[in-house]
PDB file of N, CA and C in Angstrom:
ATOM      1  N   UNK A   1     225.517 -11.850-115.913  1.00  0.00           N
ATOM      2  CA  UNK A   1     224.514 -11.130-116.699  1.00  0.00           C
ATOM      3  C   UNK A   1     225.130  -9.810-117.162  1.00  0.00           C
ATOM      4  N   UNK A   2     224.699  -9.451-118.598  1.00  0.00           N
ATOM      5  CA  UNK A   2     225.294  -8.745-118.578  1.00  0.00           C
ATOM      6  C   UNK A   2     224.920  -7.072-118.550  1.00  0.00           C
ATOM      7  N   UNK A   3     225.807  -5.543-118.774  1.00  0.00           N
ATOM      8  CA  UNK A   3     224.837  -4.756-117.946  1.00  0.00           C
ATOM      9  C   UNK A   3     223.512  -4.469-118.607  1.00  0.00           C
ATOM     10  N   UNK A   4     223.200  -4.436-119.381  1.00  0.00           N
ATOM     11  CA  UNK A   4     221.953  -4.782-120.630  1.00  0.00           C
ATOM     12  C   UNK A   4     221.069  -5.556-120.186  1.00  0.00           C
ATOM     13  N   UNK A   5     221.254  -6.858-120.026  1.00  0.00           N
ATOM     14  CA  UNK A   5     220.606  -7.699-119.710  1.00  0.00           C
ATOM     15  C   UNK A   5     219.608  -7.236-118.221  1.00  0.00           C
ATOM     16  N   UNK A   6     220.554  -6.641-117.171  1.00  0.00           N
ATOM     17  CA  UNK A   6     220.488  -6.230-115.654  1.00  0.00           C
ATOM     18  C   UNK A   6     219.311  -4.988-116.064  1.00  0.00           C
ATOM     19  N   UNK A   7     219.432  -4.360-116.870  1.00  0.00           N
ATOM     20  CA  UNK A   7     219.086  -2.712-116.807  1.00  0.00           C
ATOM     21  C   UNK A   7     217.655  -3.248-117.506  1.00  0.00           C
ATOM     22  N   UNK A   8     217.839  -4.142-118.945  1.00  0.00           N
ATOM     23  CA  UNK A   8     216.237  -4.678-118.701  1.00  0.00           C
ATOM     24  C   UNK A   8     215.294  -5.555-118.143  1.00  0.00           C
ATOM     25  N   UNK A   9     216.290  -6.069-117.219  1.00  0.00           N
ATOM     26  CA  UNK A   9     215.324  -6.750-116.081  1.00  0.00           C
ATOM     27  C   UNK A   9     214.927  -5.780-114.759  1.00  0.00           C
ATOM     28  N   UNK A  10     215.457  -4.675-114.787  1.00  0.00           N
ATOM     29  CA  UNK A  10     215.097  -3.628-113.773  1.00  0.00           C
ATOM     30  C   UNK A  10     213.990  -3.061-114.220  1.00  0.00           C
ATOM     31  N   UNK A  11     214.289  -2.766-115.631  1.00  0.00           N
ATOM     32  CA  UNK A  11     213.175  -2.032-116.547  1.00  0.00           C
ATOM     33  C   UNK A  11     211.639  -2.884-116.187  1.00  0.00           C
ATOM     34  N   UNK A  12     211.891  -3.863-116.823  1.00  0.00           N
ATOM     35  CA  UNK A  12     210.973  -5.381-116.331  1.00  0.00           C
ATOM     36  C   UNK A  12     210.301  -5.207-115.051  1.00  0.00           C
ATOM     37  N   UNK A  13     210.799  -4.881-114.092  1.00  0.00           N
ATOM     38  CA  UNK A  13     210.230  -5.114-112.420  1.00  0.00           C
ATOM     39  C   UNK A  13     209.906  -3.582-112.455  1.00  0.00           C
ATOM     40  N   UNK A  14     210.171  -2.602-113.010  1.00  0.00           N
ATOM     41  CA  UNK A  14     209.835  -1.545-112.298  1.00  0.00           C
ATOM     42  C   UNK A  14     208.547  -1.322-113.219  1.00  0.00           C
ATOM     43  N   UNK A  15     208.424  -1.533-114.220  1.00  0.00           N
ATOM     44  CA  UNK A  15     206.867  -1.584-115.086  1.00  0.00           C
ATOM     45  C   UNK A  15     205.940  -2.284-114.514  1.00  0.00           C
ATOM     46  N   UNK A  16     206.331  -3.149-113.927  1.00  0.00           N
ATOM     47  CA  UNK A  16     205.123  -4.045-113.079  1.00  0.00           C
ATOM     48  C   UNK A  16     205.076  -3.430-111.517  1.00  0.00           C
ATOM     49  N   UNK A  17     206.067  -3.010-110.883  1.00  0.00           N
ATOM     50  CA  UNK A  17     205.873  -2.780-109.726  1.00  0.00           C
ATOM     51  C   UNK A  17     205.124  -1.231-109.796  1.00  0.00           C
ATOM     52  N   UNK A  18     205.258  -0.474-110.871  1.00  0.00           N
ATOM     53  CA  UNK A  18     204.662   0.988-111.226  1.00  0.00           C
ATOM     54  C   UNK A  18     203.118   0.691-111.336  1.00  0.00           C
ATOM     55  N   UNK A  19     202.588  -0.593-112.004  1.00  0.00           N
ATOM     56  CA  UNK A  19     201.388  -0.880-112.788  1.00  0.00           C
ATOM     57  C   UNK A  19     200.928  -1.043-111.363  1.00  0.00           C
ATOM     58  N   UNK A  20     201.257  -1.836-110.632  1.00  0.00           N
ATOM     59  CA  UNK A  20     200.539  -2.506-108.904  1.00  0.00           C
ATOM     60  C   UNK A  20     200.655  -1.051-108.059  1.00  0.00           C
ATOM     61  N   UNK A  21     201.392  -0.258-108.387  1.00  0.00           N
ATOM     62  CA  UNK A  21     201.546   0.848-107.641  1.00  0.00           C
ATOM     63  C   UNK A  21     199.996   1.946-107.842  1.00  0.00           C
ATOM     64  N   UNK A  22     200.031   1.854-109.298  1.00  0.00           N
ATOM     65  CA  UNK A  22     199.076   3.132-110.117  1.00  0.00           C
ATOM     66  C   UNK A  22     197.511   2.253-109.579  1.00  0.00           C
ATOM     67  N   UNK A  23     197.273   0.901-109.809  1.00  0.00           N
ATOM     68  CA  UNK A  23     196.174   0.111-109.486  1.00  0.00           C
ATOM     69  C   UNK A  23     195.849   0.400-108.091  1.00  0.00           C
ATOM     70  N   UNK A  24     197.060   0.278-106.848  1.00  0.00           N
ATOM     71  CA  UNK A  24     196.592   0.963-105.672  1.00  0.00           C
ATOM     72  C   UNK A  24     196.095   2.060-105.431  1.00  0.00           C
ATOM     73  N   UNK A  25     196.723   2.776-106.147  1.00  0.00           N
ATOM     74  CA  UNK A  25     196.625   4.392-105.785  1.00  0.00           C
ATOM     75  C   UNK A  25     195.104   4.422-106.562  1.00  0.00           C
ATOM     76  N   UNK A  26     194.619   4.226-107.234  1.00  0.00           N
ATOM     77  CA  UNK A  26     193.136   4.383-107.960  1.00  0.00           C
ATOM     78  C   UNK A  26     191.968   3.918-106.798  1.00  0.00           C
ATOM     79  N   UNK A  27     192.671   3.200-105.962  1.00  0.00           N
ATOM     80  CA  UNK A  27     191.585   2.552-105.078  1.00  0.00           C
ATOM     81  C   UNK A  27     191.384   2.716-103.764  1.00  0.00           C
ATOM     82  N   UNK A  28     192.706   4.386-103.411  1.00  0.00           N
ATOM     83  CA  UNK A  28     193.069   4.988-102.311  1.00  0.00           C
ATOM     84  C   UNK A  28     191.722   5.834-102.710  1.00  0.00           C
ATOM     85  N   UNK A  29     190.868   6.277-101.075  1.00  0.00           N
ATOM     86  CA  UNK A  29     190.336   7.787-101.211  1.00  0.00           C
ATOM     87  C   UNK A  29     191.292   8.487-100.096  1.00  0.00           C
ATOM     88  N   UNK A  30     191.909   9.600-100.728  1.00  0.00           N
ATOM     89  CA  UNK A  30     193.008  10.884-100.653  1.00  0.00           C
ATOM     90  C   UNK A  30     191.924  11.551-100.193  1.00  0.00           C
ATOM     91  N   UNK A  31     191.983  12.050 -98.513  1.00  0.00           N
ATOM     92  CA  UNK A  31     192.063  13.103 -98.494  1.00  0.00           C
ATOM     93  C   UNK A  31     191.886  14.762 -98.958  1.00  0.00           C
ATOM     94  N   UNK A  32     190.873  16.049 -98.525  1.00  0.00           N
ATOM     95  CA  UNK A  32     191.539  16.875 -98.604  1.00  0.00           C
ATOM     96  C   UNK A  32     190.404  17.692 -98.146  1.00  0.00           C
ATOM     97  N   UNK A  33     190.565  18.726 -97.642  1.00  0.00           N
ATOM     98  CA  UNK A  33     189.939  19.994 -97.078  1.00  0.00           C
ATOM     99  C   UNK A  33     190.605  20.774 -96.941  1.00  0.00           C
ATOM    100  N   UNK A  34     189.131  22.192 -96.615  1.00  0.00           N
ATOM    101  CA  UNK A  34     189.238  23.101 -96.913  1.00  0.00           C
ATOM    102  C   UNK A  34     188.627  23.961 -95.644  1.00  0.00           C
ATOM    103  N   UNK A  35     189.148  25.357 -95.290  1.00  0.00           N
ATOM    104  CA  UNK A  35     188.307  26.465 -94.414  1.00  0.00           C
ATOM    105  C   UNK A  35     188.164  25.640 -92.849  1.00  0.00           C
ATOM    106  N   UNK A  36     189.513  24.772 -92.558  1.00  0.00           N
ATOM    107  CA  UNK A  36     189.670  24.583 -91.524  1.00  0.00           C
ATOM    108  C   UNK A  36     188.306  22.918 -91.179  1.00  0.00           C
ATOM    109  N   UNK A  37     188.271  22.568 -92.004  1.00  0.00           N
ATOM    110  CA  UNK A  37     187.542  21.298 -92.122  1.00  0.00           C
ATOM    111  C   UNK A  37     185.959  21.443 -92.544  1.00  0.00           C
ATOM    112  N   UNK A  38     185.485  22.886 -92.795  1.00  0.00           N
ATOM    113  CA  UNK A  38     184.115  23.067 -93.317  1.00  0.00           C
ATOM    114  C   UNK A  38     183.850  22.164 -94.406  1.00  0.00           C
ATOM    115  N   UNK A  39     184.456  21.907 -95.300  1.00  0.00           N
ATOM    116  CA  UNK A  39     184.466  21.497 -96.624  1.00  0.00           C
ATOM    117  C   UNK A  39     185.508  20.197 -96.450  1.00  0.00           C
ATOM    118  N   UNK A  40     185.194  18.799 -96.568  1.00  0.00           N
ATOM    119  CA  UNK A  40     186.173  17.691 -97.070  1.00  0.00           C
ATOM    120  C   UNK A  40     185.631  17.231 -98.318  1.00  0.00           C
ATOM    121  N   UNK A  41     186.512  16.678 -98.910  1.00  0.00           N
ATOM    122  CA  UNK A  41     186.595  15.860-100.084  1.00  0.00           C
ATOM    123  C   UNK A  41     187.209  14.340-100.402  1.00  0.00           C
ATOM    124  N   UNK A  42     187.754  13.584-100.920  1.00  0.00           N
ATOM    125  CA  UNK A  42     188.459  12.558-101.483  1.00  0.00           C
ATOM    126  C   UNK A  42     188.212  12.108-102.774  1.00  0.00           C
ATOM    127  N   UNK A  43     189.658  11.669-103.359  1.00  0.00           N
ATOM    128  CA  UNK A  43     189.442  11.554-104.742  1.00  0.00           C
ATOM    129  C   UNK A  43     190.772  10.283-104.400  1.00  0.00           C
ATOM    130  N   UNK A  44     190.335   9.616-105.832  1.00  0.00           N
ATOM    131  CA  UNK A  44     191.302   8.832-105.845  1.00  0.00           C
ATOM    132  C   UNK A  44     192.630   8.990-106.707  1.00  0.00           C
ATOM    133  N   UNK A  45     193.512   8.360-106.632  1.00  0.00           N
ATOM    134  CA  UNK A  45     194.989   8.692-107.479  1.00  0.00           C
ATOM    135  C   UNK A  45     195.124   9.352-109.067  1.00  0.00           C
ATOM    136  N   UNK A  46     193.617   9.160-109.502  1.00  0.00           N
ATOM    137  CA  UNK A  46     193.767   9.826-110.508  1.00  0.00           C
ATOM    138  C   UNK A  46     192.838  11.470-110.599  1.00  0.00           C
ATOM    139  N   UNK A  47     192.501  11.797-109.082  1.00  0.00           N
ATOM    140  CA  UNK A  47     192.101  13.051-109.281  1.00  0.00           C
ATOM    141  C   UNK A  47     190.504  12.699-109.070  1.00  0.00           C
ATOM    142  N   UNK A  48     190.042  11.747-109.623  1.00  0.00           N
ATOM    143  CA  UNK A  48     188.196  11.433-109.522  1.00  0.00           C
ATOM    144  C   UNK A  48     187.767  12.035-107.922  1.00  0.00           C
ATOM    145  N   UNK A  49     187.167  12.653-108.180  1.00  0.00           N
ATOM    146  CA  UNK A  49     186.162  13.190-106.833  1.00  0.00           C
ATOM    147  C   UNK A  49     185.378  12.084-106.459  1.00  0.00           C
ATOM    148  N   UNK A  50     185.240  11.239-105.312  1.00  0.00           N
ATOM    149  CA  UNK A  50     184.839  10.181-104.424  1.00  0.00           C
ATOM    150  C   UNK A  50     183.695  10.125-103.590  1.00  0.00           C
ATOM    151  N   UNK A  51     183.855  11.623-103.088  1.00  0.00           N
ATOM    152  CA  UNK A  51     183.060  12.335-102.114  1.00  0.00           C
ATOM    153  C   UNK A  51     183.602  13.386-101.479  1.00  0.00           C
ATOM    154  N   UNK A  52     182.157  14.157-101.148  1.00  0.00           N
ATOM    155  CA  UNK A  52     182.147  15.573-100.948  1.00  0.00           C
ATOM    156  C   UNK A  52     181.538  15.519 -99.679  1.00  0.00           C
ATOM    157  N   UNK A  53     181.920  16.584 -98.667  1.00  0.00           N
ATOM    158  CA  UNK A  53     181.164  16.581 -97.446  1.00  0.00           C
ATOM    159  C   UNK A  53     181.348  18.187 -96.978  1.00  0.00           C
ATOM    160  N   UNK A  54     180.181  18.954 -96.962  1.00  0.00           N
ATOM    161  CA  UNK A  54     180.119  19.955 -96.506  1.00  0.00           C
ATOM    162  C   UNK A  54     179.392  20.109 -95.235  1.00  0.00           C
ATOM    163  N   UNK A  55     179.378  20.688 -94.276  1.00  0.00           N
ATOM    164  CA  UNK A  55     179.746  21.359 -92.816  1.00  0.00           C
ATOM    165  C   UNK A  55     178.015  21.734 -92.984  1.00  0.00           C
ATOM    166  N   UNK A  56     176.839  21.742 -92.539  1.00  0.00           N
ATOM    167  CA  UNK A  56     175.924  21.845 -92.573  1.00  0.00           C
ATOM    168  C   UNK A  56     175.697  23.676 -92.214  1.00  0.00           C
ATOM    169  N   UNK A  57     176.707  24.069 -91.515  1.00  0.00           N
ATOM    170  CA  UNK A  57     176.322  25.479 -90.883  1.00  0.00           C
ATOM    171  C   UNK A  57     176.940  26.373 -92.055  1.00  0.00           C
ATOM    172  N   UNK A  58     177.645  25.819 -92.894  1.00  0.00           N
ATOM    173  CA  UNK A  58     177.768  26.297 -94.420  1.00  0.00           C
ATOM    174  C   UNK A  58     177.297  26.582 -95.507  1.00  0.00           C
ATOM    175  N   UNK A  59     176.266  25.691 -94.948  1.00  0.00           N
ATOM    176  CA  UNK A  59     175.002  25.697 -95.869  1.00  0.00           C
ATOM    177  C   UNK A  59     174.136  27.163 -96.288  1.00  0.00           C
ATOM    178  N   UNK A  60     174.664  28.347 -96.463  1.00  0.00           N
ATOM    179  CA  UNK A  60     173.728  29.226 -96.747  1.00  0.00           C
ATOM    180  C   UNK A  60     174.049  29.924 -98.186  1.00  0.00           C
ATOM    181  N   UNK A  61     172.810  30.175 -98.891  1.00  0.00           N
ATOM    182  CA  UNK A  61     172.763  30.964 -99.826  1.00  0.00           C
ATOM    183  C   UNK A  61     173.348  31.919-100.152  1.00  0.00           C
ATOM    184  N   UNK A  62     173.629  32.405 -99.213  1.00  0.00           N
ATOM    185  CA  UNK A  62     174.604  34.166 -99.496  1.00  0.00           C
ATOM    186  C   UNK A  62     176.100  33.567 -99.452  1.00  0.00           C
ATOM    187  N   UNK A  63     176.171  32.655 -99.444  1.00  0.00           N
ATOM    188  CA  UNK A  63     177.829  32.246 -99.504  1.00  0.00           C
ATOM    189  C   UNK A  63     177.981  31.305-100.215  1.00  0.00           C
ATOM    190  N   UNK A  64     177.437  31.634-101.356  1.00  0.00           N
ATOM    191  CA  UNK A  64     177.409  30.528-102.376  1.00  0.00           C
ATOM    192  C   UNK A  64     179.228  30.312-103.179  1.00  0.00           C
ATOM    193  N   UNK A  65     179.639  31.602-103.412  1.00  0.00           N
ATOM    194  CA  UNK A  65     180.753  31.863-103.764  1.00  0.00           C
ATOM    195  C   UNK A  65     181.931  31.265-102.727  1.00  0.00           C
ATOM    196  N   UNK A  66     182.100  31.338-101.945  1.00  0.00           N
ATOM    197  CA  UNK A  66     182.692  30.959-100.174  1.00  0.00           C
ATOM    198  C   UNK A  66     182.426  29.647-100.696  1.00  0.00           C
ATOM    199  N   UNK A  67     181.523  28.641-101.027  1.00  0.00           N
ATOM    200  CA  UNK A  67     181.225  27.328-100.760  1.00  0.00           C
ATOM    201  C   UNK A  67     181.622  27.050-101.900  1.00  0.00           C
ATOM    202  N   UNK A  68     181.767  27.738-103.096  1.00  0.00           N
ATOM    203  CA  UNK A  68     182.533  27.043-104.386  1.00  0.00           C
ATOM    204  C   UNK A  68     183.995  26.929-103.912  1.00  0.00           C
ATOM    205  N   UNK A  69     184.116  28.124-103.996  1.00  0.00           N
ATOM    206  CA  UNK A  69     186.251  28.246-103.274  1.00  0.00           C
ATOM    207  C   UNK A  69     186.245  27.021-102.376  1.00  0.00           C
ATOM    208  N   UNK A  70     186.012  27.126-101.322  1.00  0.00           N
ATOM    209  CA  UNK A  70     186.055  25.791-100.579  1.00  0.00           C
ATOM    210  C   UNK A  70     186.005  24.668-100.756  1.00  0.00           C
ATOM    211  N   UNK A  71     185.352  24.358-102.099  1.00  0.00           N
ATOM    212  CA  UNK A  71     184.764  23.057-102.765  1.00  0.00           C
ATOM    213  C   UNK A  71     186.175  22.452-103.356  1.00  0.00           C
ATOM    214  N   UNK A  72     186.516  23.729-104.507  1.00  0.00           N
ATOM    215  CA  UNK A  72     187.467  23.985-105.373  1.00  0.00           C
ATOM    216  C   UNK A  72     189.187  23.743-104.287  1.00  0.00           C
ATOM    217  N   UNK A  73     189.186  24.592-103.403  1.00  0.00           N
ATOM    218  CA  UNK A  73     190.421  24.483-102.666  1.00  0.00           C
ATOM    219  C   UNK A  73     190.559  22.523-101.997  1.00  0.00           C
ATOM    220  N   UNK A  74     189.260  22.464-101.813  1.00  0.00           N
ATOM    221  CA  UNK A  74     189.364  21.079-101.418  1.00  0.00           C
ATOM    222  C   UNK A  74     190.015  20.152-101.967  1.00  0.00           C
ATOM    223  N   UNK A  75     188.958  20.182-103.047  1.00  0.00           N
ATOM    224  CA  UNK A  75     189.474  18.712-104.458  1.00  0.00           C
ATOM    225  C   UNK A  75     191.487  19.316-104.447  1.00  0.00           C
ATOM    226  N   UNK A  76     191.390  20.261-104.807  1.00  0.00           N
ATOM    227  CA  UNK A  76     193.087  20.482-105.011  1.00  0.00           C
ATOM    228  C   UNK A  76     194.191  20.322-103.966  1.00  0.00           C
ATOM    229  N   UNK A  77     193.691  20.370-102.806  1.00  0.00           N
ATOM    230  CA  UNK A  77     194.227  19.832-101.806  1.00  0.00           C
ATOM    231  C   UNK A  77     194.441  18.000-101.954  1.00  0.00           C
ATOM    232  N   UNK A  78     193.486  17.672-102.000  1.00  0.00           N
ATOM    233  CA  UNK A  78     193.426  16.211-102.469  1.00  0.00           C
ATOM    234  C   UNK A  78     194.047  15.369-103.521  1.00  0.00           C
ATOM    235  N   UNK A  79     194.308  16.341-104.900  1.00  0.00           N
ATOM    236  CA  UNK A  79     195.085  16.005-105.737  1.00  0.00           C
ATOM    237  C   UNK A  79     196.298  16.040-105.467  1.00  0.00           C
ATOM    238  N   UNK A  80     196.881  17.374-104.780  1.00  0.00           N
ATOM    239  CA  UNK A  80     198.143  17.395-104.266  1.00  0.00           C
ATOM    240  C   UNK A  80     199.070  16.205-103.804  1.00  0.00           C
ATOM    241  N   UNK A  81     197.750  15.957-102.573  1.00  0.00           N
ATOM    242  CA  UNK A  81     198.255  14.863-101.947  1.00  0.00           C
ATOM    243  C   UNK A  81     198.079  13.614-102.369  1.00  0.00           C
ATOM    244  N   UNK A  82     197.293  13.154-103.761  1.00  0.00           N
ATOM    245  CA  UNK A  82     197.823  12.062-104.242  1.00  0.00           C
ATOM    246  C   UNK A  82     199.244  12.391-105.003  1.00  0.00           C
ATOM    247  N   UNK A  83     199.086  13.403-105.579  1.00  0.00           N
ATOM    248  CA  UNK A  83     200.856  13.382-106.409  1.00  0.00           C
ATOM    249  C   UNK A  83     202.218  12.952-105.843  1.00  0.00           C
ATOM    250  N   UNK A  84     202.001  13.828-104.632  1.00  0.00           N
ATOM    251  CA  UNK A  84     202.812  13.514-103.349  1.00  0.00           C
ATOM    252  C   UNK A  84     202.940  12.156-102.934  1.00  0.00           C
ATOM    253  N   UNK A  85     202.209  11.063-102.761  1.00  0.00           N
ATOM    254  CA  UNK A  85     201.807   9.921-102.575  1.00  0.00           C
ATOM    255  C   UNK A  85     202.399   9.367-103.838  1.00  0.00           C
ATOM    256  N   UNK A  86     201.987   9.465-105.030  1.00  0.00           N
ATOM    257  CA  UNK A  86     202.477   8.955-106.118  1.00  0.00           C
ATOM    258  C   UNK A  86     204.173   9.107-106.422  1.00  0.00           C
ATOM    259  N   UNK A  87     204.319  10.373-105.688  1.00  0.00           N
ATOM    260  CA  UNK A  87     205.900  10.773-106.173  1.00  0.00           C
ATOM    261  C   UNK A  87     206.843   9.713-105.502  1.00  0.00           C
ATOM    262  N   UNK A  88     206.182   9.678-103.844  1.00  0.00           N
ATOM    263  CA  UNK A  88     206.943   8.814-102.664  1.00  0.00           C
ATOM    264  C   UNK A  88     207.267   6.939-102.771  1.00  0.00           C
ATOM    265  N   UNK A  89     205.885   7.039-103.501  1.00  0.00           N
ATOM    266  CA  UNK A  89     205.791   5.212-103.645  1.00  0.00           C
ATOM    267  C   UNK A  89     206.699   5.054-104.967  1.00  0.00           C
ATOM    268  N   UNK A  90     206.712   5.932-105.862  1.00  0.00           N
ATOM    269  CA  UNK A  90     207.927   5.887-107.111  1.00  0.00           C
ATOM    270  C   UNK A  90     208.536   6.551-106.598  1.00  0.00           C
ATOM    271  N   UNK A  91     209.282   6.928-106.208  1.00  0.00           N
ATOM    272  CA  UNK A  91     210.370   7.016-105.464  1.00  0.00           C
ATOM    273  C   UNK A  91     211.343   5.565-104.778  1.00  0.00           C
ATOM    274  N   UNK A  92     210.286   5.235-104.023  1.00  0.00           N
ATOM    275  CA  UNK A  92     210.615   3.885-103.083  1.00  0.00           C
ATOM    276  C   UNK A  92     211.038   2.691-104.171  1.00  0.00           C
ATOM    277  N   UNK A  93     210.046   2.706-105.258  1.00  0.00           N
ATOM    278  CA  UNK A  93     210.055   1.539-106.037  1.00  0.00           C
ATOM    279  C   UNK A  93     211.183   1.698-106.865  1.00  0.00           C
ATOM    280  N   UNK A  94     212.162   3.123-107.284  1.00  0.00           N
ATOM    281  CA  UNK A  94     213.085   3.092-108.088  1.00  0.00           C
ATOM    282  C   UNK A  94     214.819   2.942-107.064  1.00  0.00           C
ATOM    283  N   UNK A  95     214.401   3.192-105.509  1.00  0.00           N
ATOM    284  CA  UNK A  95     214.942   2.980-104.397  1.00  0.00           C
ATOM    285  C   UNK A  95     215.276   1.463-104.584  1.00  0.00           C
ATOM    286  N   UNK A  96     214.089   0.513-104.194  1.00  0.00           N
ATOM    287  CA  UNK A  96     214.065  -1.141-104.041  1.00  0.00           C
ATOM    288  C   UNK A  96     214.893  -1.228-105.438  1.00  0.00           C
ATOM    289  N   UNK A  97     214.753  -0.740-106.813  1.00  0.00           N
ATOM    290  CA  UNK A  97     215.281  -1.271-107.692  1.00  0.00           C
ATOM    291  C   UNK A  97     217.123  -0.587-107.677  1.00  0.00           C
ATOM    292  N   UNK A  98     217.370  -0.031-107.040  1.00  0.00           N
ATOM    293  CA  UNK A  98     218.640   0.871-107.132  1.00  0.00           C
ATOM    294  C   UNK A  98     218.717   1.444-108.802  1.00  0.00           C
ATOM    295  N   UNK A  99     217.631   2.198-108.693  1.00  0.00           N
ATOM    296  CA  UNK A  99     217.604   3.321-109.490  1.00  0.00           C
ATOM    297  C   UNK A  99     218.050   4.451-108.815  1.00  0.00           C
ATOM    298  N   UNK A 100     218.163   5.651-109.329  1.00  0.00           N
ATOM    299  CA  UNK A 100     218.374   7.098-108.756  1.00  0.00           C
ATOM    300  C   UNK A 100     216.889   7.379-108.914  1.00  0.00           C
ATOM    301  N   UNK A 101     216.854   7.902-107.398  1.00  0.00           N
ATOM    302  CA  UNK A 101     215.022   8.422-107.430  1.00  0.00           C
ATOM    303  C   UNK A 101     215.100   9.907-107.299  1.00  0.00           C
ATOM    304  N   UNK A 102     215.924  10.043-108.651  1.00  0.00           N
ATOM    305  CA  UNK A 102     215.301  11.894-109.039  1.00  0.00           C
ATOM    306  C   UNK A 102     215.153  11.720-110.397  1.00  0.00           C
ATOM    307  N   UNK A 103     215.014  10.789-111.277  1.00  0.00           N
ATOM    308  CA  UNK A 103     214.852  10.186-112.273  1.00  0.00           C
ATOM    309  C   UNK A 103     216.224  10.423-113.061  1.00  0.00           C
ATOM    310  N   UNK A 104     217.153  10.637-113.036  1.00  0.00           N
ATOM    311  CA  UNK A 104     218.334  10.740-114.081  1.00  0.00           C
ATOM    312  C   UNK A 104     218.706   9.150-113.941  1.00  0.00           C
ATOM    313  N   UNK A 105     219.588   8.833-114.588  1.00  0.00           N
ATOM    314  CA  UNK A 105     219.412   7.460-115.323  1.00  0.00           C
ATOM    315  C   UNK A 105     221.109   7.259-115.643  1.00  0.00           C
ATOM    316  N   UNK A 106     221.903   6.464-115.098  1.00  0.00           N
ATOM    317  CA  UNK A 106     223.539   6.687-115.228  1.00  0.00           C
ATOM    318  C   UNK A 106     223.632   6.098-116.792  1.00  0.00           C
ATOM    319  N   UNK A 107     224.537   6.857-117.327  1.00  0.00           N
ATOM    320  CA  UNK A 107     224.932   6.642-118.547  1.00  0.00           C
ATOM    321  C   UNK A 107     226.457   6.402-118.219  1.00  0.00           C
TER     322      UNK A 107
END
């Protein structure tokens, strides 16, 4: 085969193994909190907020501001850690294909 041939059949498997990758990750709930666990969240691989769970003794009016930040630090915690998740599983999948997994590409 020749190297053409090889490089688009890698191309080939890694578009499909990326597509089964991105389909998982949509159907992960990620993680994430905030203020030492007052505030959790989860979202899935594309960032969607899943659910919210706030700490009942949090619950007060005068800390309305406190309970946004917390809300806010949450979800972003959560996104983080899908990116992270997303970076690792592409990573792995350009690994299985003997790609370079920092994305440069041998010429």
């Amino acid at each position: 085969m020749t190297n053409i041939a090889a490089m688009m059949q890698k191309a080939q498997q890694m578009k499909e193994r990326m597509g089964a990758m991105q389909a998982e990750v949509m159907q992960m709930d990620i993680p994430g909190e905030a203020g030492g666990g007052l505030v959790k969240v989860a979202t899935n691989g594309k960032g969607e907020v899943r659910m919210i769970d706030i700490q009942k003794d949090l619950l007060n009016p005068d800390d309305k501001e406190m309970i946004e930040d917390l809300i806010t630090a949450a979800i972003n915690d959560s996104r983080n850690r899908a990116e992270q998740i997303i970076t690792e599983k592409t990573q792995k999948i350009m690994s299985d294909l003997g790609l370079p997994t920092d994305g440069s590409l041998p010429m």
